[in-house]
Protein backbone atom coordinates (compact mmCIF):
# COMPACT_ATOMS: atom_id res chain seq x y z
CA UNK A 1 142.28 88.94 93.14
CA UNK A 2 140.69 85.55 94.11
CA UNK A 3 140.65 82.23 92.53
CA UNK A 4 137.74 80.11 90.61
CA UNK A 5 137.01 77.81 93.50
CA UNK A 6 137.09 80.61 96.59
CA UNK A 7 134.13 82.43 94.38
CA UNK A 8 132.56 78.96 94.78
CA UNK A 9 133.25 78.92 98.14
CA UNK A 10 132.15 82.53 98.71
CA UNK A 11 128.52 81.28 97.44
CA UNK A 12 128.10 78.66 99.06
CA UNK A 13 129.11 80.08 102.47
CA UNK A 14 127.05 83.32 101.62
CA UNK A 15 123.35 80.83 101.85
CA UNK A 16 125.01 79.14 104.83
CA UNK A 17 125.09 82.76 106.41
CA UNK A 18 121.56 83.77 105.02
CA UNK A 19 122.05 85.30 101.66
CA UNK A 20 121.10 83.01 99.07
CA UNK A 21 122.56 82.56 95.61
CA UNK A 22 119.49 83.41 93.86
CA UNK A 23 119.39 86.91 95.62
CA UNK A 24 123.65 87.31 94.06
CA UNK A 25 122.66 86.32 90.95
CA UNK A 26 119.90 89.07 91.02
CA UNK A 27 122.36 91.86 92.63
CA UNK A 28 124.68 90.37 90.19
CA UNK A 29 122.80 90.95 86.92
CA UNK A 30 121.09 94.29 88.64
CA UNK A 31 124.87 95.58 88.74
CA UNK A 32 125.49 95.18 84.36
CA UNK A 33 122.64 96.98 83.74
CA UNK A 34 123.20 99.84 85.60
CA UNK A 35 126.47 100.03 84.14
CA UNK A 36 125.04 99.86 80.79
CA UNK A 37 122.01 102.37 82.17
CA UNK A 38 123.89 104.80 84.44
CA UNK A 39 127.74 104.77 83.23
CA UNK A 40 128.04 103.95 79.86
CA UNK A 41 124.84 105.77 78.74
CA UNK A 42 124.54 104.35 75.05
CA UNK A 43 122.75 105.88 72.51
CA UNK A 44 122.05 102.91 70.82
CA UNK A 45 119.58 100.74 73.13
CA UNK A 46 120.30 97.75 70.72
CA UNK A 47 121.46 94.84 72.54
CA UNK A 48 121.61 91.61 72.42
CA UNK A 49 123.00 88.58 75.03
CA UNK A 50 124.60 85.42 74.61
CA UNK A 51 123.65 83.18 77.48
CA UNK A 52 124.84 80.25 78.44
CA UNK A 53 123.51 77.03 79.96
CA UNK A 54 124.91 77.74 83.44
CA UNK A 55 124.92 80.81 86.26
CA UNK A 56 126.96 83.32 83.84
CA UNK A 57 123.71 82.91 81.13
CA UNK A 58 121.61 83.20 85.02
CA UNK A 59 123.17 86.73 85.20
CA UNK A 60 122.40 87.28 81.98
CA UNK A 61 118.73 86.55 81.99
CA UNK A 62 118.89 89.07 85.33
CA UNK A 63 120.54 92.00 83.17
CA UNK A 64 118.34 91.24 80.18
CA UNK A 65 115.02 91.48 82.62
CA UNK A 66 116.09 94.77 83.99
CA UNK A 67 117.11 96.19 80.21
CA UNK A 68 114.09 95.41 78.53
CA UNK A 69 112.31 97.75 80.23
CA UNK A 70 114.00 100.51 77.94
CA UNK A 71 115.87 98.76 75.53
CA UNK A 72 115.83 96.06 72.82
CA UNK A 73 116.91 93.39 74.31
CA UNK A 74 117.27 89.60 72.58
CA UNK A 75 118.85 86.81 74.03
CA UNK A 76 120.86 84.22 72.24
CA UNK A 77 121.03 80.98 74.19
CA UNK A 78 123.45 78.69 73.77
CA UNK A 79 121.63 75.84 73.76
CA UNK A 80 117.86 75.30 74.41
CA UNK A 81 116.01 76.15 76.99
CA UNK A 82 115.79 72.69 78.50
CA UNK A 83 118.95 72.44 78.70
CA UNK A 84 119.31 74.90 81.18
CA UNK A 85 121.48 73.26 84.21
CA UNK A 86 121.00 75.43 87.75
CA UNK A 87 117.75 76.01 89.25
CA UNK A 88 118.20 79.57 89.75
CA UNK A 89 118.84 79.83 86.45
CA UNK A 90 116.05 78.63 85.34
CA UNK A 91 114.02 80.79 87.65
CA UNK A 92 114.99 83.71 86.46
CA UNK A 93 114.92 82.43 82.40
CA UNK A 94 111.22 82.29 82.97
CA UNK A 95 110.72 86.07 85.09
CA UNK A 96 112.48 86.84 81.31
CA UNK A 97 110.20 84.96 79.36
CA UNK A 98 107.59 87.33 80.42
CA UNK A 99 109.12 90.70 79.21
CA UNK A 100 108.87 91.71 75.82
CA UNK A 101 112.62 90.33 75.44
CA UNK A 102 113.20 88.66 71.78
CA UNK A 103 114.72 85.08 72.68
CA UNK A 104 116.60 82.64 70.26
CA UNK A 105 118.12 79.09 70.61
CA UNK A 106 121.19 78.04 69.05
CA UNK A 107 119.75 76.41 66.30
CA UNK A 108 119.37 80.33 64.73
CA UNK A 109 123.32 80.16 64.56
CA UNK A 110 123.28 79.95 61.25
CA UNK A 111 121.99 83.87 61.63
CA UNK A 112 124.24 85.02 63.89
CA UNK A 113 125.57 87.63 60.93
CA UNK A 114 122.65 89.04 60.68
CA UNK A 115 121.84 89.88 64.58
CA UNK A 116 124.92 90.68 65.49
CA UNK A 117 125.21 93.46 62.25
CA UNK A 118 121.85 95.04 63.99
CA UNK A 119 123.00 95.00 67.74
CA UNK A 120 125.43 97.76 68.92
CA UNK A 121 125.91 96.49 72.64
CA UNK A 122 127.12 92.93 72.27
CA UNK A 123 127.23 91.19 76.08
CA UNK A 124 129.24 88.03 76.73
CA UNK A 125 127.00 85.62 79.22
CA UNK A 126 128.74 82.64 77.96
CA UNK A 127 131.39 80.93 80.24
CA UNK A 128 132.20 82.08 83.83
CA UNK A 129 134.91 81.00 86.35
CA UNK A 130 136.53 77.60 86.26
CA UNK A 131 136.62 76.65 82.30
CA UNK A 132 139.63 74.64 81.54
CA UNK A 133 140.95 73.24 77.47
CA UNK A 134 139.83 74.49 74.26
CA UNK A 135 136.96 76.63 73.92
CA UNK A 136 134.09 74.36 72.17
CA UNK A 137 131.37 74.70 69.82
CA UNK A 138 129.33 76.74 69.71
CA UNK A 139 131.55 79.08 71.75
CA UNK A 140 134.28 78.67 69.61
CA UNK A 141 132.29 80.39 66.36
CA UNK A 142 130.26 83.11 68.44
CA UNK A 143 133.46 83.95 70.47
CA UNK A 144 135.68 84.56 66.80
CA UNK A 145 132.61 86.48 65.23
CA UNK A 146 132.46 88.35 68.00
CA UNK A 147 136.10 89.68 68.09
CA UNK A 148 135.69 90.30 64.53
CA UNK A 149 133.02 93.00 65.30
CA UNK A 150 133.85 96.83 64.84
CA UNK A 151 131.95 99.95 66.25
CA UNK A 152 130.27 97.56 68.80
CA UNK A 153 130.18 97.73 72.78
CA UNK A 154 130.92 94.59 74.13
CA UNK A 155 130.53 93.69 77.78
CA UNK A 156 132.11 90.38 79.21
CA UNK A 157 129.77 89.29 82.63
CA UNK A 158 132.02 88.09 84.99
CA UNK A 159 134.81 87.03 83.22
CA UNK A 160 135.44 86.85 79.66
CA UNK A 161 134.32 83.96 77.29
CA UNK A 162 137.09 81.63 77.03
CA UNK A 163 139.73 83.13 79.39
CA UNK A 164 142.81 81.65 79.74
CA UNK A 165 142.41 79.75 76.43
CA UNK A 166 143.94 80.67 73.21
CA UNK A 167 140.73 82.08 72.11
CA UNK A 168 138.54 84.58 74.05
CA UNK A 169 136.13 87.30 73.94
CA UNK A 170 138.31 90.64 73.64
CA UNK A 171 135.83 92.64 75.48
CA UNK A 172 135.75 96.57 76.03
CA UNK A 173 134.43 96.15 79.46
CA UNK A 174 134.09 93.17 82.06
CA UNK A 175 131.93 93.56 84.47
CA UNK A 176 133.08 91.15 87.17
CA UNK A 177 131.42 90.56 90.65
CA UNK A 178 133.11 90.69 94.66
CA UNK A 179 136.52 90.58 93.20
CA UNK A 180 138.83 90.46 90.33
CA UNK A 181 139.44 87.39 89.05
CA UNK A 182 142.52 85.54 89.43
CA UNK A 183 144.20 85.69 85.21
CA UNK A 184 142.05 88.96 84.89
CA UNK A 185 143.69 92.25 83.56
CA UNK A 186 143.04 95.27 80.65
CA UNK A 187 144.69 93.70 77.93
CA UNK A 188 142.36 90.50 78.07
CA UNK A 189 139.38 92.00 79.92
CA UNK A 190 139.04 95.52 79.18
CA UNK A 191 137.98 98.37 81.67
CA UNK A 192 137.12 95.85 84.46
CA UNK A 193 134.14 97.18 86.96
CA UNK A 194 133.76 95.53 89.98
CA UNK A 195 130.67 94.95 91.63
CA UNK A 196 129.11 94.39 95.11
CA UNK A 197 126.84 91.54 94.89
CA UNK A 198 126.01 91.23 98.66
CA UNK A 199 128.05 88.68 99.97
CA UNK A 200 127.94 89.18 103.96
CA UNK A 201 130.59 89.61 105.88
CA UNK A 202 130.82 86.27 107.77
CA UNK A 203 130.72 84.36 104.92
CA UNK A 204 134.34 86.47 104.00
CA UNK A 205 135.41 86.01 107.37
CA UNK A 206 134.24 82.16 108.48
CA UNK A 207 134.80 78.96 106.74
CA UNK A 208 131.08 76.71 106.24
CA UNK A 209 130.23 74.21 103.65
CA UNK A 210 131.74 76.05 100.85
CA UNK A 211 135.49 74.63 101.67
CA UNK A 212 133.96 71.79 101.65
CA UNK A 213 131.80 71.77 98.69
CA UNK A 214 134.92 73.30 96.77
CA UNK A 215 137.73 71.28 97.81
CA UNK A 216 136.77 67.91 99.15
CA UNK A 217 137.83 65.47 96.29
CA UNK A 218 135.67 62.83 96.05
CA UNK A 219 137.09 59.18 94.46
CA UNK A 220 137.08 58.41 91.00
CA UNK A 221 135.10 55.38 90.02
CA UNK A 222 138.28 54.18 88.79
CA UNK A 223 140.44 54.19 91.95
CA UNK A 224 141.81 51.20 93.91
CA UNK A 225 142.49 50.38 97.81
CA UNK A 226 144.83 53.21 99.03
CA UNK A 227 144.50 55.92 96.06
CA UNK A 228 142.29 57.94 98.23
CA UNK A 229 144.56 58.60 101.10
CA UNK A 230 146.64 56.59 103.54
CA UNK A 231 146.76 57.97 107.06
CA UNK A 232 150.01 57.12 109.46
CA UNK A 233 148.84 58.11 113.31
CA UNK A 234 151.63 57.81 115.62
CA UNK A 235 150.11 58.24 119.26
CA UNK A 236 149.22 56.39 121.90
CA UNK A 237 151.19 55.72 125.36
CA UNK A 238 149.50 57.24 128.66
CA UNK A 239 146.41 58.35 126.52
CA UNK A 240 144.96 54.83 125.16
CA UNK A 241 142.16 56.19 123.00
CA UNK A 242 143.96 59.18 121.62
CA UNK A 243 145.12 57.71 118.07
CA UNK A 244 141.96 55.45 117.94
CA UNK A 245 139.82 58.75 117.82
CA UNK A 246 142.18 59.78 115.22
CA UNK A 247 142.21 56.64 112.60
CA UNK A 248 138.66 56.73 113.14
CA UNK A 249 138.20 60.38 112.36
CA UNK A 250 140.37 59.52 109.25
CA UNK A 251 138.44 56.73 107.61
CA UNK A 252 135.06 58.31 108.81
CA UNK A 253 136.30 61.25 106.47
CA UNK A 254 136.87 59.34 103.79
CA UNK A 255 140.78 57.97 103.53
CA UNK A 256 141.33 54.43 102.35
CA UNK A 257 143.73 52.99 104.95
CA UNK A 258 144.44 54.31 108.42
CA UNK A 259 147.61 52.79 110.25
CA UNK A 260 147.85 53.20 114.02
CA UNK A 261 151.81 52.97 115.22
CA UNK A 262 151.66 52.70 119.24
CA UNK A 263 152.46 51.31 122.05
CA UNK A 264 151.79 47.42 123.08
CA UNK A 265 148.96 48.70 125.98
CA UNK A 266 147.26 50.94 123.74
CA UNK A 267 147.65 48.47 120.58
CA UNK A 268 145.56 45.77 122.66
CA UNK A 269 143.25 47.93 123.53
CA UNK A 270 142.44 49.46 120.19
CA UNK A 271 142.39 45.66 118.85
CA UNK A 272 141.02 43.90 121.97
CA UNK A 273 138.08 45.95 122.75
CA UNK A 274 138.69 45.58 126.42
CA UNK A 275 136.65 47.64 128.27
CA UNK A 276 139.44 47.98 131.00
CA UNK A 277 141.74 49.37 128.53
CA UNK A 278 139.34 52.05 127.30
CA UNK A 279 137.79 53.95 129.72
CA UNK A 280 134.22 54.58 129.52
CA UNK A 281 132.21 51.55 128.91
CA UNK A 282 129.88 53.35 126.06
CA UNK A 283 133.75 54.41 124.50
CA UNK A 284 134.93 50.71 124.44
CA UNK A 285 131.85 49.27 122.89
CA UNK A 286 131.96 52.35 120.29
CA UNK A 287 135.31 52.00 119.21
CA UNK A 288 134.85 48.50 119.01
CA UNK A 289 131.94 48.71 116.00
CA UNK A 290 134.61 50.41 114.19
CA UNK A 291 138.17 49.68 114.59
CA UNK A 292 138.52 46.23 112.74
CA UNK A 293 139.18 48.86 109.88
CA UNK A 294 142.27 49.87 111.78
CA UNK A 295 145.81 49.00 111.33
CA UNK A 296 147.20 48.33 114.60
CA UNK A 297 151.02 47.93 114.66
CA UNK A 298 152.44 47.47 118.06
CA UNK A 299 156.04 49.28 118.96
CA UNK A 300 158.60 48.28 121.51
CA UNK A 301 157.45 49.43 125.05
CA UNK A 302 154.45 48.95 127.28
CA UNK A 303 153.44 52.67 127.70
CA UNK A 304 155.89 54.47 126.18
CA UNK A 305 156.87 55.89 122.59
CA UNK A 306 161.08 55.97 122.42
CA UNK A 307 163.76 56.45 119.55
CA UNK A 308 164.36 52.58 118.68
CA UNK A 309 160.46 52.82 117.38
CA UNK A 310 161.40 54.40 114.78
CA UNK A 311 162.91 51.09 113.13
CA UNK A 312 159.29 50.07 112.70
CA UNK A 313 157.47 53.56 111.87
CA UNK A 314 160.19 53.46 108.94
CA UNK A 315 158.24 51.40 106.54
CA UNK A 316 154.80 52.43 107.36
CA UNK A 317 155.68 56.64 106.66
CA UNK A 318 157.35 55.50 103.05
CA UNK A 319 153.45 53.91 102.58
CA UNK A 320 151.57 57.22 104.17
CA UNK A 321 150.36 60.14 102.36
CA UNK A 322 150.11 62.17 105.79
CA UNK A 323 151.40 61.00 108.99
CA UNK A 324 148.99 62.69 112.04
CA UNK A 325 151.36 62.67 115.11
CA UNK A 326 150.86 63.29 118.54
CA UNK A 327 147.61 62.57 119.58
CA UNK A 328 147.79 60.71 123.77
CA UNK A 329 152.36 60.25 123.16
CA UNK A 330 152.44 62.05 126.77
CA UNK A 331 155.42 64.16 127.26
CA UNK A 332 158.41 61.92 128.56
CA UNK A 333 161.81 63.44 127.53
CA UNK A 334 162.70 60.10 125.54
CA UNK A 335 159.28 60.58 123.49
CA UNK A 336 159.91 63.93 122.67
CA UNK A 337 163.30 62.95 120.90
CA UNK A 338 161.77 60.65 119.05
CA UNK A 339 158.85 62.58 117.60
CA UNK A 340 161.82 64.98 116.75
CA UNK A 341 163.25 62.85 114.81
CA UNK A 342 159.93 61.20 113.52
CA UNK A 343 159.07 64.87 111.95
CA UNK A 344 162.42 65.15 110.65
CA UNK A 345 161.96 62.10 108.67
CA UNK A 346 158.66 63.35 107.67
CA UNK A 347 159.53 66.91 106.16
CA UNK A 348 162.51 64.99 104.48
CA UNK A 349 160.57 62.72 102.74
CA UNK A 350 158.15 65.98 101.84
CA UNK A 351 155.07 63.90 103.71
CA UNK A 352 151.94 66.41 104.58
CA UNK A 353 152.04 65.95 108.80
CA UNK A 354 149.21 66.92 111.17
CA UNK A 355 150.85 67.85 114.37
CA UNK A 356 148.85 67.55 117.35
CA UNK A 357 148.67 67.31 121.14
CA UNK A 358 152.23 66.55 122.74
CA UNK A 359 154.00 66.55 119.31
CA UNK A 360 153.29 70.69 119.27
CA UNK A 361 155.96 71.06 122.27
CA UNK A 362 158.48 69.17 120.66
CA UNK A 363 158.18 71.80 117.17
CA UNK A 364 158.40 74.78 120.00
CA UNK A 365 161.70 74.20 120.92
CA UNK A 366 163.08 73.53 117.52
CA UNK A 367 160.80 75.40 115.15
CA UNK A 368 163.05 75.08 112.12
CA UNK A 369 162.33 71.40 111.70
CA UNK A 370 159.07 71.77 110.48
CA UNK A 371 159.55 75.58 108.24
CA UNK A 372 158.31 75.33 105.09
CA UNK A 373 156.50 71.88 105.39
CA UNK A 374 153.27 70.53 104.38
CA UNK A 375 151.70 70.78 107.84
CA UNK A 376 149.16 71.86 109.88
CA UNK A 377 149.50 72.48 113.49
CA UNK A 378 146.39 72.58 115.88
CA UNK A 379 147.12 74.05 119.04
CA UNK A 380 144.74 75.61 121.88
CA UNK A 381 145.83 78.42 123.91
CA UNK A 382 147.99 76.78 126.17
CA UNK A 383 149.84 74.98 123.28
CA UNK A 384 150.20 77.95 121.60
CA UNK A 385 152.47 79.40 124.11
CA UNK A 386 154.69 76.06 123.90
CA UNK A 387 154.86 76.61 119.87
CA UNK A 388 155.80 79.80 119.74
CA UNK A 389 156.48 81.15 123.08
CA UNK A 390 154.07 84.11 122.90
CA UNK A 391 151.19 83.89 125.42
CA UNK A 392 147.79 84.89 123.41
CA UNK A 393 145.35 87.68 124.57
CA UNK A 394 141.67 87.58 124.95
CA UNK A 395 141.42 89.84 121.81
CA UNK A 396 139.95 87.85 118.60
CA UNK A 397 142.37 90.74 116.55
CA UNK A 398 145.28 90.90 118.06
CA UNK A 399 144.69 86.85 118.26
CA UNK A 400 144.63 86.75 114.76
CA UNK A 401 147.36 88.90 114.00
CA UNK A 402 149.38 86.61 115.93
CA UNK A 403 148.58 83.41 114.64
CA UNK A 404 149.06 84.67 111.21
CA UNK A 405 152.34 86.14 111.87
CA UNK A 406 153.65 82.41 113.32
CA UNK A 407 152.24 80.63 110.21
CA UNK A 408 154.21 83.23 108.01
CA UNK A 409 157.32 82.56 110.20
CA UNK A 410 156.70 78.85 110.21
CA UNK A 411 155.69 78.63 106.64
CA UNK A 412 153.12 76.21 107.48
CA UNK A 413 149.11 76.44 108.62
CA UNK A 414 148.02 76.81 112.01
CA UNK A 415 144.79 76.17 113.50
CA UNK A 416 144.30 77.72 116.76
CA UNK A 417 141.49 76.00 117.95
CA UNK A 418 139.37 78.27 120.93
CA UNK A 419 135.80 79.88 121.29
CA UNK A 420 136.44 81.12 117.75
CA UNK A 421 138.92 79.25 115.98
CA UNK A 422 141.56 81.01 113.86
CA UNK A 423 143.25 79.21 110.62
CA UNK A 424 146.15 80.95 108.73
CA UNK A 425 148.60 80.14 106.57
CA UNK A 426 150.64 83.36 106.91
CA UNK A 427 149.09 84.62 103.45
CA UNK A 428 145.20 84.24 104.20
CA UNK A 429 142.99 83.91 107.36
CA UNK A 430 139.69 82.46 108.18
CA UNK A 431 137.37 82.00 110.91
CA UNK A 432 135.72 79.53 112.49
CA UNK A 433 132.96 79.21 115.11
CA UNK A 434 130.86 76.29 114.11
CA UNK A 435 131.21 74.15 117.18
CA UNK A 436 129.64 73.60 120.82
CA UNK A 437 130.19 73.69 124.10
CA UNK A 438 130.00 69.75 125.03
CA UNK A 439 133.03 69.42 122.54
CA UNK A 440 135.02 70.13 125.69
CA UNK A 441 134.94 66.22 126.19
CA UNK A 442 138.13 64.86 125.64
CA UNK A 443 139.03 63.60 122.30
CA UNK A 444 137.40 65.71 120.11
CA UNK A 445 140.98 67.37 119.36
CA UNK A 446 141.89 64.41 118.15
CA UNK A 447 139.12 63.43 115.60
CA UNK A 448 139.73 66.67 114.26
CA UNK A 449 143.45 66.07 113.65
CA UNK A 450 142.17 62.70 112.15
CA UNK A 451 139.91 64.44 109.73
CA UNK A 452 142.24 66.92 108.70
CA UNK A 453 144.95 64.18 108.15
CA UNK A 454 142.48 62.39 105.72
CA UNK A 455 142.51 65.43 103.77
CA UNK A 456 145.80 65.96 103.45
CA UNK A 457 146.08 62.36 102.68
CA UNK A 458 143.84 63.14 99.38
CA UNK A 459 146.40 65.81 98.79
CA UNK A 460 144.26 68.78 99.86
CA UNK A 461 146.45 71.81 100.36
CA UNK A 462 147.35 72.53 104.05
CA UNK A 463 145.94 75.81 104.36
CA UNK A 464 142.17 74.01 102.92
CA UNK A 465 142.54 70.84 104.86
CA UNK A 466 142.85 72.77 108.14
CA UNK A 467 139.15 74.92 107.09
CA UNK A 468 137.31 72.05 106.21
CA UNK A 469 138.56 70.11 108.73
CA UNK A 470 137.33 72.48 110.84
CA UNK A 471 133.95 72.80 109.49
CA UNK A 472 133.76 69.06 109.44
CA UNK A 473 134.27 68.10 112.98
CA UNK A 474 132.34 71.55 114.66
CA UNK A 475 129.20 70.76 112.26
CA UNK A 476 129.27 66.94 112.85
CA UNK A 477 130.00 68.11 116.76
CA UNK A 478 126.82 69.86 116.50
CA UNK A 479 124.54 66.82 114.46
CA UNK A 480 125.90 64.75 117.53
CA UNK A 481 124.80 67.54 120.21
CA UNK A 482 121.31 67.35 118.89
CA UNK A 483 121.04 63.96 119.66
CA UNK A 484 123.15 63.56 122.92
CA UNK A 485 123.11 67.19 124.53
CA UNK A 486 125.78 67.77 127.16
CA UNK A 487 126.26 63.69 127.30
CA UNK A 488 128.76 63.30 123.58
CA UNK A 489 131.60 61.89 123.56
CA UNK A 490 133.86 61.89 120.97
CA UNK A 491 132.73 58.55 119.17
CA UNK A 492 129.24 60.64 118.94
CA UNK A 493 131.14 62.98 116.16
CA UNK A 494 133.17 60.23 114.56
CA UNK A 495 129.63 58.79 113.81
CA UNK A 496 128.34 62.02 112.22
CA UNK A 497 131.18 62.56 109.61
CA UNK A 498 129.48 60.82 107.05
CA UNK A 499 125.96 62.86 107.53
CA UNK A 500 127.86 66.01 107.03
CA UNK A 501 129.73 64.89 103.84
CA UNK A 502 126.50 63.55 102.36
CA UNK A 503 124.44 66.57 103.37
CA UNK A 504 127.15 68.87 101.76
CA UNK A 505 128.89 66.88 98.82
């Protein structure tokens, strides 16, 4: 079964990978008439649609075009034709206006009696995925004089009319596309034939803009200072630019607030702009167009992250929707007790946590602390081996077995990052190899546990956060390549976050 929104995503990834929705819609509406045609073999040809105003009506007009060559077809719309909302669509309602296919507007509702007495195949092109509350009018009327019907046929496209509301089409047959659909079964849907629409393979397998178009939420015009995500990094020590790359990362992707806990040489440097605190020149001068959005709270030491921090992280986690953690701590046995005890805190207080960078050794030798958490871990190879204690093998399979078998074990979602990254939640696996080679540079691990904090930080489930986030920083990776070649740093990708939300949202 699959949801709503991964049908969404399914589309949307399937153009990204070269098949484009008009040509599913087509395959789509190709695959209810040869039911009707090749299985079902009526022997009334009789029929009549009920479109709607979005893609469901679209695969009616397809079926209707490909029927009228032998039967008598007339369409119902649910509205009028100007009303029509996609493009494709609308493409394909004129290819129908050119058959010899009868076509009515709603305002012959009044006659709906009368057509529906004459029609023996009935077909349901109303509503698709994603409908939520009452059914509404004119739904509401067709859909109750259509379960009234006896002696007819009726075919739901898709899903039925009005599913999962307390009034729906009671179809004989659904004829639903890919994949049943999540809510789907024979008491509400009939005799439920599934068919191939063409969706390729990659766009199954990979993530692409269709996470993204699905699953980003964007702010309501309504909503104040912080209600679209506050971000908690807690980094910095040895690695100065680490968390910087991170809060940046976070408010480039959208979150309201991003708080930066670290230590006193890395919290002047964030907030000083010094180019000898932040090594290269071009970094300094970068970071300093953007960080007066940061929150910059110095802890105790020079250099170092230790337990009596945690005093001042205290107040700033009960404020954070997602505290990112890791990115430049270093590795110094007094650190790693604290970010124990930082993550502890965390899961308590049920916060969503990106762990990154040195934080990931720290969950490998006490795994328990994070199982069954709101977090996303983004390891490479070599981390990997520190997590779990298993050293990975060159094979993308066996790699992916693997990694899905720790995020099951963890109860959490893991995003090995390498040549092809691999994201799993334990339950479901994608792909991911939308990135380039000049993301080597350091810091681009830690824009993309940034990015994927924001998300979580909008309350984006785990397992979502980590493919977007992924498709986020490797496409704005590659907007920055274009312009910069071998030469980008990670600043270069911070910059392109916005151009890949607008071109995709």
């Amino acid at each position: 079964m699959i949801s709503g929104l991964e049908i969404k995503v399914l589309d949307k990834n399937s153009e990204y990978y070269g098949v484009p929705t008009l040509q599913l819609m087509e395959n789509a509406g190709k695959g209810i008439a040869n039911l009707i045609i090749k299985e079902l073999k009526p022997k009334s040809k009789d029929t009549i649609f009920f479109c709607g105003m979005g893609n469901n009506g679209g695969d009616g007009f397809v079926a209707a075009r490909y029927l009228s060559k032998n039967y008598n077809v007339t369409i119902f719309l649910t509205g009028k034709e100007n009303e029509i909302r996609t493009s494709i669509s609308k493409e394909n309602f004129q290819k129908l206006k050119k058959t010899n296919t009868v076509i009515l507007e709603l305002e012959s509702l009044k006659e709906i009696d009368k057509f529906l007495l004459k029609k023996d195949i009935i077909i349901d092109s109303m509503l698709g995925i994603g409908l939520s509350g009452a059914l509404r009018e004119p739904y509401y009327t067709i859909v109750k004089k259509i379960n009234l019907l006896k002696n007819k046929i009726i075919i739901s496209v898709d899903v039925p009319t009005g599913l999962g509301t307390n009034t729906s089409i009671k179809p004989d047959y659904t004829v639903t596309f890919h994949d049943i659909k999540y809510g789907m079964n024979k008491k509400n849907s009939g005799n439920i034939k599934i068919v191939d629409i063409g969706i390729p393979k990659k766009a199954m397998e990979y993530i692409g803009p269709g996470e993204l178009t699905a699953y980003y939420p964007k702010p309501k015009k309504e909503s104040h200072k912080g209600d679209n995500g506050v971000v908690l990094i807690i980094g910095g020590g040895p690695y100065i630019g680490a968390p910087a790359m991170s809060g940046l990362a976070a408010l480039r992707t959208g979150s309201d607030l991003a708080i930066i806990t670290t230590p006193k040489k890395a919290a002047r440097a964030i907030t000083s702009f010094s180019p000898q605190l932040i090594k290269s020149l071009r970094l300094a001068k970068d970071t300093a167009k953007l960080s007066p959005n940061l929150i910059v709270k110095e802890l105790n030491k020079e250099d170092i992250f230790i337990p009596r921090d945690i005093k001042i992280i205290d107040k700033f986690i009960s404020k954070a929707d997602c505290v990112v953690i890791g990115p430049g701590l270093g590795s110094e046995k007094v650190t790693k007790n604290a970010i124990e005890k930082i993550i502890q805190k965390c899961v308590k207080l049920k916060k969503s946590i990106v762990i990154d960078a040195d934080a990931i050794q720290v969950v490998g030798q006490n795994p328990e602390i994070i199982k069954g958490s709101r977090t996303v871990i983004t390891p490479h190879a070599g981390e990997f081996l520190e997590l779990t204690n298993e050293r990975l093998k060159e094979s993308l399979e066996t790699r992916k077995e693997i990694v899905k078998k720790w995020a099951k074990k963890l109860q959490v979602t893991i995003l090995l990052k390498g040549p092809i990254d691999i994201i799993s939640n334990g339950e479901k696996l994608k792909l991911n190899d939308i990135h380039n080679p000049a993301m080597t540079v350091g810091g681009t691990g830690d824009v993309l546990a940034g990015i994927i904090g924001s998300l979580l930080s909008k309350n984006v489930e785990p397992y979502n956060a980590a493919r977007i986030g992924a498709f986020i920083n490797g496409t704005a990776g590659n907007f920055a390549f274009k312009k910069h070649s071998y030469g980008l740093i990670a600043t270069d990708i911070i910059e392109e976050i916005p151009n890949v939300l607008k071109k995709y949202l």
